[in-house]
PDB file of N, CA and C in Angstrom:
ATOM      1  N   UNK A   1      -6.821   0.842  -3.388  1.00  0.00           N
ATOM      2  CA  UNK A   1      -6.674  -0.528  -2.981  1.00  0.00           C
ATOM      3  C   UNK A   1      -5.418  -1.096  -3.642  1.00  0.00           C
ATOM      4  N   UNK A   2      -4.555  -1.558  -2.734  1.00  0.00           N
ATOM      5  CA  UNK A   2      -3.323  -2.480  -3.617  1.00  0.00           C
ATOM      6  C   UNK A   2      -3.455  -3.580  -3.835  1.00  0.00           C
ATOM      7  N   UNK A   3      -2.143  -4.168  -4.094  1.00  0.00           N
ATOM      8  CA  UNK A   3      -2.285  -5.758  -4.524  1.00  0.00           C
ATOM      9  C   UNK A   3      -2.497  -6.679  -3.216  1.00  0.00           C
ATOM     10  N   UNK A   4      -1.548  -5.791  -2.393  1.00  0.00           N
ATOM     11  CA  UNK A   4      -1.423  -6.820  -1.377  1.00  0.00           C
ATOM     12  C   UNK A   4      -2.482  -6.706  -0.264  1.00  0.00           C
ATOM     13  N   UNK A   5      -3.552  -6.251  -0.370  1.00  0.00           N
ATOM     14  CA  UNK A   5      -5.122  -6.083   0.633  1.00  0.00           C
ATOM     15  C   UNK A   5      -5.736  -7.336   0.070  1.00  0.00           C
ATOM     16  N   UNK A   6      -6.270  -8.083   1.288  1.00  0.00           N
ATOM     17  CA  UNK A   6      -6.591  -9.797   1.195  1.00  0.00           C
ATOM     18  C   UNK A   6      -8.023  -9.275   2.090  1.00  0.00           C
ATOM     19  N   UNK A   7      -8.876 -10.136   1.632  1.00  0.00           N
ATOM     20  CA  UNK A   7     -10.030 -10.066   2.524  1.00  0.00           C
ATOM     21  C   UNK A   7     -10.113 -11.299   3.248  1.00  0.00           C
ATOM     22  N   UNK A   8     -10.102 -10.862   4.781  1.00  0.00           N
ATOM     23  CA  UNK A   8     -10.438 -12.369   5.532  1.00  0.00           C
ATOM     24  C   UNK A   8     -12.023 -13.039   5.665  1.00  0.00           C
ATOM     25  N   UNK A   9     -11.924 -14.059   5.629  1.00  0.00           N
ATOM     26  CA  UNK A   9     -13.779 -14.660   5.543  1.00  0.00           C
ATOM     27  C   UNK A   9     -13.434 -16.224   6.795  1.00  0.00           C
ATOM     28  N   UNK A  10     -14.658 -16.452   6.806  1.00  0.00           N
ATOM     29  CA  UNK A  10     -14.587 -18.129   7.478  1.00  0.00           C
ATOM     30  C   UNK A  10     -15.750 -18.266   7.034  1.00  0.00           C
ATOM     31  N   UNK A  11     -15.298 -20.260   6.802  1.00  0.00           N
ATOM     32  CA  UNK A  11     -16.527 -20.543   6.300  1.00  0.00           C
ATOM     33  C   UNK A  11     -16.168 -22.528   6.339  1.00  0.00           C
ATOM     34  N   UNK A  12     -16.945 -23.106   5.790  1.00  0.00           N
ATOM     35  CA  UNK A  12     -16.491 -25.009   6.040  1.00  0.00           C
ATOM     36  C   UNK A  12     -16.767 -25.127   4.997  1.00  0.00           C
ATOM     37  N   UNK A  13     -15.797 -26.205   5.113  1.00  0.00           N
ATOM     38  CA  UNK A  13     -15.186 -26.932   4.131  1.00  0.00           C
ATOM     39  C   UNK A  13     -16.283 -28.058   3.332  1.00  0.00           C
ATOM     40  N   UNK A  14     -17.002 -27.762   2.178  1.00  0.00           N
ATOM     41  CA  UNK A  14     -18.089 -28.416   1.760  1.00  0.00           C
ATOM     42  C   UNK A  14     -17.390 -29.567   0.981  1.00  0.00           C
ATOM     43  N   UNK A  15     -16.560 -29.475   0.204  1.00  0.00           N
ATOM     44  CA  UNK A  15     -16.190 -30.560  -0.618  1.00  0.00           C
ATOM     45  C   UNK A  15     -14.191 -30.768  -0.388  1.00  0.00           C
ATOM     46  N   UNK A  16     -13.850 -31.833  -0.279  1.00  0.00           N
ATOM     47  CA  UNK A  16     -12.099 -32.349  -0.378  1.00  0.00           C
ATOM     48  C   UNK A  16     -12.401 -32.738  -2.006  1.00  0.00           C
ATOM     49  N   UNK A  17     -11.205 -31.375  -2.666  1.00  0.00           N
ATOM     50  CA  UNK A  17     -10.624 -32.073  -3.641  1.00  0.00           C
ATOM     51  C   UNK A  17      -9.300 -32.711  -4.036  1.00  0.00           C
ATOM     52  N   UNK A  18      -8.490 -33.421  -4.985  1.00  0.00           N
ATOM     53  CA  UNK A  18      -7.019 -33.699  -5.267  1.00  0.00           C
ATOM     54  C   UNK A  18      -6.487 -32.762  -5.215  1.00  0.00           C
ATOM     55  N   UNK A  19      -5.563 -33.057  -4.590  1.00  0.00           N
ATOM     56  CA  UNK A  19      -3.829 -32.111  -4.538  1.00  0.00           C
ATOM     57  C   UNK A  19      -4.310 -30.848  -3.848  1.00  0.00           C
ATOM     58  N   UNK A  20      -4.459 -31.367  -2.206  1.00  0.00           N
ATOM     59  CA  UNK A  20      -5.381 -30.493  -1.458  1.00  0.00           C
ATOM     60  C   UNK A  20      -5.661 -29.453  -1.669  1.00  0.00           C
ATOM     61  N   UNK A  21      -6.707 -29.159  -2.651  1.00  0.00           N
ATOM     62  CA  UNK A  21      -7.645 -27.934  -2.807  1.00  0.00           C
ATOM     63  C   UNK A  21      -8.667 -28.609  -2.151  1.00  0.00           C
ATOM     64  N   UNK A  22      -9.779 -27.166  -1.647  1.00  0.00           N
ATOM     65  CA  UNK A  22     -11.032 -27.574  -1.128  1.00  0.00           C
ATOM     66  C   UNK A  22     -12.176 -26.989  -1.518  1.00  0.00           C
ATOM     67  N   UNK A  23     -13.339 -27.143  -1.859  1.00  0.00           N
ATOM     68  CA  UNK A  23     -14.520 -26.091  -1.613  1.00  0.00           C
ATOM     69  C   UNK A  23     -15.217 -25.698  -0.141  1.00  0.00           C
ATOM     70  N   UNK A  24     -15.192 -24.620   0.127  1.00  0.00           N
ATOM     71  CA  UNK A  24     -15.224 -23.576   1.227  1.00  0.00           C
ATOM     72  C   UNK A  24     -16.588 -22.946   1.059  1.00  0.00           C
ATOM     73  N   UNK A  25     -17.147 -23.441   1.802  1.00  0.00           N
ATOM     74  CA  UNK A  25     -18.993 -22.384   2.032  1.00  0.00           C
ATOM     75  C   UNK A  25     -18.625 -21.422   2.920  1.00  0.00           C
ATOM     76  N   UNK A  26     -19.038 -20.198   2.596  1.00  0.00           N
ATOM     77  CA  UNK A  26     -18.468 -18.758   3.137  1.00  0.00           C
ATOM     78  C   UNK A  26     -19.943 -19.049   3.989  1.00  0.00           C
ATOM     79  N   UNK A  27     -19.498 -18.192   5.592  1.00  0.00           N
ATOM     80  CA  UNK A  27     -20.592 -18.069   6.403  1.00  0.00           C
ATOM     81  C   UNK A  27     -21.241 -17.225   5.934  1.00  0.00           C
ATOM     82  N   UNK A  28     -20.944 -15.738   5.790  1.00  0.00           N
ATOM     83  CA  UNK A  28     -21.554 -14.744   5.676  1.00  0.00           C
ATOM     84  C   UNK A  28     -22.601 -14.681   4.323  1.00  0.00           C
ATOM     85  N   UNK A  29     -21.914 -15.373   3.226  1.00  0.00           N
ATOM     86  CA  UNK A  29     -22.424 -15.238   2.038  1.00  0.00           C
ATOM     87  C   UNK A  29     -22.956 -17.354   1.867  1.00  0.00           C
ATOM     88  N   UNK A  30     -23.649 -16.914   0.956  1.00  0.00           N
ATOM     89  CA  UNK A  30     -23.734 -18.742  -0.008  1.00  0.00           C
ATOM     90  C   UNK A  30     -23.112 -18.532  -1.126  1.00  0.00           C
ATOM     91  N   UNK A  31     -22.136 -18.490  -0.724  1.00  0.00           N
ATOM     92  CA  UNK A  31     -20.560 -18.525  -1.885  1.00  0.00           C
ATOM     93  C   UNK A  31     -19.867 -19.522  -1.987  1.00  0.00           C
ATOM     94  N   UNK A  32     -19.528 -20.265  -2.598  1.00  0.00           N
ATOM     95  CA  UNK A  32     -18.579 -21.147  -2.333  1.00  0.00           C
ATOM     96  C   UNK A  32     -17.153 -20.414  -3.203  1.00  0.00           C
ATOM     97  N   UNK A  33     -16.425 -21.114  -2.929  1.00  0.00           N
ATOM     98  CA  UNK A  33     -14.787 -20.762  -2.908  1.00  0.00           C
ATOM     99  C   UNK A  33     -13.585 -21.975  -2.998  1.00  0.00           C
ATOM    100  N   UNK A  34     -13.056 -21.687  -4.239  1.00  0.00           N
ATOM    101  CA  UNK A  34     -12.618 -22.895  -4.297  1.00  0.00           C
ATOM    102  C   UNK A  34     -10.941 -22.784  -3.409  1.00  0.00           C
ATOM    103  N   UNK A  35     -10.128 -23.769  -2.758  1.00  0.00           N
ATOM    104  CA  UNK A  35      -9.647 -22.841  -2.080  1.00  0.00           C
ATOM    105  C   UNK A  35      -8.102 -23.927  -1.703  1.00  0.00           C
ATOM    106  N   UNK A  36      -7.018 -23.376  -1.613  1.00  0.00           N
ATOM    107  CA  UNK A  36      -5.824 -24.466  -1.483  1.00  0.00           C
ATOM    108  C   UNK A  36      -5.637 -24.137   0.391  1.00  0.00           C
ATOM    109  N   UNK A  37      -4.242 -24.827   0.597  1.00  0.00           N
ATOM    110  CA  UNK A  37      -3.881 -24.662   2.230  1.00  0.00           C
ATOM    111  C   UNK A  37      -2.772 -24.011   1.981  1.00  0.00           C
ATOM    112  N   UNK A  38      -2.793 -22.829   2.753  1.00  0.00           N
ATOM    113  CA  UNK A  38      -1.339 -22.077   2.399  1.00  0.00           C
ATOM    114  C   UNK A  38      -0.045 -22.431   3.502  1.00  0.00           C
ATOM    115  N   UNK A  39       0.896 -22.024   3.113  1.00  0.00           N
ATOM    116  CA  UNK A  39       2.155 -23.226   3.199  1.00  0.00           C
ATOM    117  C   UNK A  39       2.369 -23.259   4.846  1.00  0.00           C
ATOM    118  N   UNK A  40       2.330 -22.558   5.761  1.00  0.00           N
ATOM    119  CA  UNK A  40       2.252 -23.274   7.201  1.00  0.00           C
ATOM    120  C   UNK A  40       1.636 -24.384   7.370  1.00  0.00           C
ATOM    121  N   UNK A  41       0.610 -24.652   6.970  1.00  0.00           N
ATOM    122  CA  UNK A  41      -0.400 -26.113   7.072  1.00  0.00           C
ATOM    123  C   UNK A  41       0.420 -26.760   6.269  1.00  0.00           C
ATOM    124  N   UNK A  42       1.040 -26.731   4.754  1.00  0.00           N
ATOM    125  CA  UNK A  42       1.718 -27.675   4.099  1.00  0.00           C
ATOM    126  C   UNK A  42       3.059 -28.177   4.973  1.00  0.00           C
ATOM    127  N   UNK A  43       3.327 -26.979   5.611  1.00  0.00           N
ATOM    128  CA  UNK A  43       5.041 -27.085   6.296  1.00  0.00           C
ATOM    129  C   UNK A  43       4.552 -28.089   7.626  1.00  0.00           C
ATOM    130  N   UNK A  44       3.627 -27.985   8.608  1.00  0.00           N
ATOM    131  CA  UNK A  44       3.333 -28.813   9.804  1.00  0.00           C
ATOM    132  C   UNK A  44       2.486 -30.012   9.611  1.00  0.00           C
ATOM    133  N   UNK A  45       2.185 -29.940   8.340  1.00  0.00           N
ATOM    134  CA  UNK A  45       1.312 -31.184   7.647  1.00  0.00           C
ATOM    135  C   UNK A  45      -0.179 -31.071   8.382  1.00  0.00           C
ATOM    136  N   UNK A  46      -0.699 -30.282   8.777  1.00  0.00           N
ATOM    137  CA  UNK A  46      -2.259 -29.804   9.533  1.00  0.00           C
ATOM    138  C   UNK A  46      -3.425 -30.593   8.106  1.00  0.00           C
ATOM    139  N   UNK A  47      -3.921 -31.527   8.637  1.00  0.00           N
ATOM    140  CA  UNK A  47      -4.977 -31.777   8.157  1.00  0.00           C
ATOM    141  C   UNK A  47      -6.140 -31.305   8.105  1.00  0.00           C
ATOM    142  N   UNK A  48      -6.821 -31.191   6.929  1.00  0.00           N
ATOM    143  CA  UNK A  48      -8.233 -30.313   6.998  1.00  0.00           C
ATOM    144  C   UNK A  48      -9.183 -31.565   6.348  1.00  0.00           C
ATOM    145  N   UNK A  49     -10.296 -31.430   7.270  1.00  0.00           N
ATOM    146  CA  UNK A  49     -10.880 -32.619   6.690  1.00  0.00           C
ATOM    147  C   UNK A  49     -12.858 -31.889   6.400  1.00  0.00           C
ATOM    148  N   UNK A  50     -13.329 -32.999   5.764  1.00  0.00           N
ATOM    149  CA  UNK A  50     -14.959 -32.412   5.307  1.00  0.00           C
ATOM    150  C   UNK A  50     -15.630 -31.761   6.736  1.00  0.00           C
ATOM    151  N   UNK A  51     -16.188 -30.845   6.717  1.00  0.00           N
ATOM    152  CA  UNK A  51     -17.065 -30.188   7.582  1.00  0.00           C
ATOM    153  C   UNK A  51     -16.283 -28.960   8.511  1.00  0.00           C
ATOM    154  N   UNK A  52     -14.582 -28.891   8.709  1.00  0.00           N
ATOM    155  CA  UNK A  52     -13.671 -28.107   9.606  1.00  0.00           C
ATOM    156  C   UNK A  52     -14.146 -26.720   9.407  1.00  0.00           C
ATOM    157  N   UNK A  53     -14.220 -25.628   9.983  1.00  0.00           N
ATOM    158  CA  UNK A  53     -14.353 -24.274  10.191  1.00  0.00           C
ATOM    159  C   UNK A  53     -12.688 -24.023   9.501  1.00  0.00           C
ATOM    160  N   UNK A  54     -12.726 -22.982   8.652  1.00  0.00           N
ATOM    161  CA  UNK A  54     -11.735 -22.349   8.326  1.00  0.00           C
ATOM    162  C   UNK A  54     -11.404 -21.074   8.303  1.00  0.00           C
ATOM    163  N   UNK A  55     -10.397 -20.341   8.071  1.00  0.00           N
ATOM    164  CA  UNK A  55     -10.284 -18.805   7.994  1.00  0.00           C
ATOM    165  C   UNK A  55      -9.167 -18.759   7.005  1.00  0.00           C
ATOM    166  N   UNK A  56      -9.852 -18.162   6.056  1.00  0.00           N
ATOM    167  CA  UNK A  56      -9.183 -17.718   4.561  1.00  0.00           C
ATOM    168  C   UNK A  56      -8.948 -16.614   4.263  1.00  0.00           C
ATOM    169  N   UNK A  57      -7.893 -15.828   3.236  1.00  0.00           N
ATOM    170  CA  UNK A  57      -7.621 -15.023   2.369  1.00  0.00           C
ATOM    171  C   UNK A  57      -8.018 -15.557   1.416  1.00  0.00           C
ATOM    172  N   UNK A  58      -8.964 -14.478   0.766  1.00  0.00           N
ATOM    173  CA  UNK A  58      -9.395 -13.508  -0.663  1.00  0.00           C
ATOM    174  C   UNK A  58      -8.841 -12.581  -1.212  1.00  0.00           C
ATOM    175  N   UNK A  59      -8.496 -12.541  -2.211  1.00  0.00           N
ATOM    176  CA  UNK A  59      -7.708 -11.482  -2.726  1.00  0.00           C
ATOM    177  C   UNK A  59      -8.964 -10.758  -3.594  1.00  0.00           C
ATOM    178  N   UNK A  60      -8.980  -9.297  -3.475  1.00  0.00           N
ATOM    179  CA  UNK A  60     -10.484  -8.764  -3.920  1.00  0.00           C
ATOM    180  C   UNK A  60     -10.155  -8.496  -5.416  1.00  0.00           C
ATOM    181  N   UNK A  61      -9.196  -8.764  -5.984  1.00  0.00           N
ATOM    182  CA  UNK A  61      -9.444  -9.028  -7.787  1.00  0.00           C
ATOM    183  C   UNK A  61     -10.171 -10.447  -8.419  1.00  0.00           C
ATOM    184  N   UNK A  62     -10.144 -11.443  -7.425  1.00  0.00           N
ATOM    185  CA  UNK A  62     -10.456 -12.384  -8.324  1.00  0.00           C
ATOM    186  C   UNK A  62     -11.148 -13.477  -7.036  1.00  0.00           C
ATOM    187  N   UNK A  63     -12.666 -13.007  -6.656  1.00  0.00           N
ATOM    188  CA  UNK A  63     -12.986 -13.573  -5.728  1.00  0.00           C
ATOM    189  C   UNK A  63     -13.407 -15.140  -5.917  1.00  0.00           C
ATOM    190  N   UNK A  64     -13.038 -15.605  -6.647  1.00  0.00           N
ATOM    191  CA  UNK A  64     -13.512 -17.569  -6.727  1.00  0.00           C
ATOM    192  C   UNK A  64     -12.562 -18.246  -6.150  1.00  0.00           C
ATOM    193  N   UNK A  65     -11.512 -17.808  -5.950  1.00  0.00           N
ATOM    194  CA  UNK A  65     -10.081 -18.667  -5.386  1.00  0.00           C
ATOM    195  C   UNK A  65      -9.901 -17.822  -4.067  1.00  0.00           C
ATOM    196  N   UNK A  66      -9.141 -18.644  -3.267  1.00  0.00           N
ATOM    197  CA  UNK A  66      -8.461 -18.397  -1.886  1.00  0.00           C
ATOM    198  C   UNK A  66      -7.665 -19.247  -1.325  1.00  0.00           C
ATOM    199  N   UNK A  67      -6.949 -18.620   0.269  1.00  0.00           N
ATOM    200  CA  UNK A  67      -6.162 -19.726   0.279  1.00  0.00           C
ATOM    201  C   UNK A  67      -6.276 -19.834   1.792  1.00  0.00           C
ATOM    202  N   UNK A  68      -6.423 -21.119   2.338  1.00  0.00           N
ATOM    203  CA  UNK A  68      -6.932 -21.258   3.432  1.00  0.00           C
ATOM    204  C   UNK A  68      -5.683 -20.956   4.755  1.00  0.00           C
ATOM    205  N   UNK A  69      -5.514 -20.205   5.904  1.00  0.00           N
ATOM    206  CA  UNK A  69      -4.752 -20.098   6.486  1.00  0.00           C
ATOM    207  C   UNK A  69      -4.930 -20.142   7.895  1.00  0.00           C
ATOM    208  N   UNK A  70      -5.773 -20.553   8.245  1.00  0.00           N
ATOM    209  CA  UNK A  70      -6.142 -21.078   9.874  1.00  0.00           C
ATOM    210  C   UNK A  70      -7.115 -21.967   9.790  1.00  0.00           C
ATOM    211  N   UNK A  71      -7.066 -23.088  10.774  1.00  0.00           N
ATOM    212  CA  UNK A  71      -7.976 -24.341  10.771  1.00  0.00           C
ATOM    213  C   UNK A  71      -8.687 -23.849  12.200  1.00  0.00           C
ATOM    214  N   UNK A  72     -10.087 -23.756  12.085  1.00  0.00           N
ATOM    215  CA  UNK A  72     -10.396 -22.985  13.563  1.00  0.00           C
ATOM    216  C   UNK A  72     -10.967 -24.351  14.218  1.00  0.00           C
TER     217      UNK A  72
END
């Protein structure tokens, strides 16, 4: 496994925190995930708001963080 293998998940957006991070309820699991918007959404300004379906990268060293990269 390398560095650069990301695991994809979807899951909604349970909590908006400051300096858009979010908490993310994984479908598959009752995980939550704490989780930023990665920079296409920062670059087109895409709003994510409480309850949105998302699709994230996980990086499988350090599964509590991710970074959100499609607003479904």
């Amino acid at each position: 496994m390398s560095k650069n293998d990301l695991i994809e998940l979807t899951g909604t957006v349970d909590e908006v925190l400051p300096g858009s991070m979010y908490r993310v309820k994984i479908d598959e699991m009752n995980n939550i995930i704490t989780c930023y918007t990665g920079g296409k959404l920062k670059q087109h300004k895409i709003k994510i708001i409480l309850g949105d379906r998302v699709k994230l990268e996980v990086s499988a060293y350090d599964l509590t963080k991710g970074r959100i990269t499609y607003r479904l």
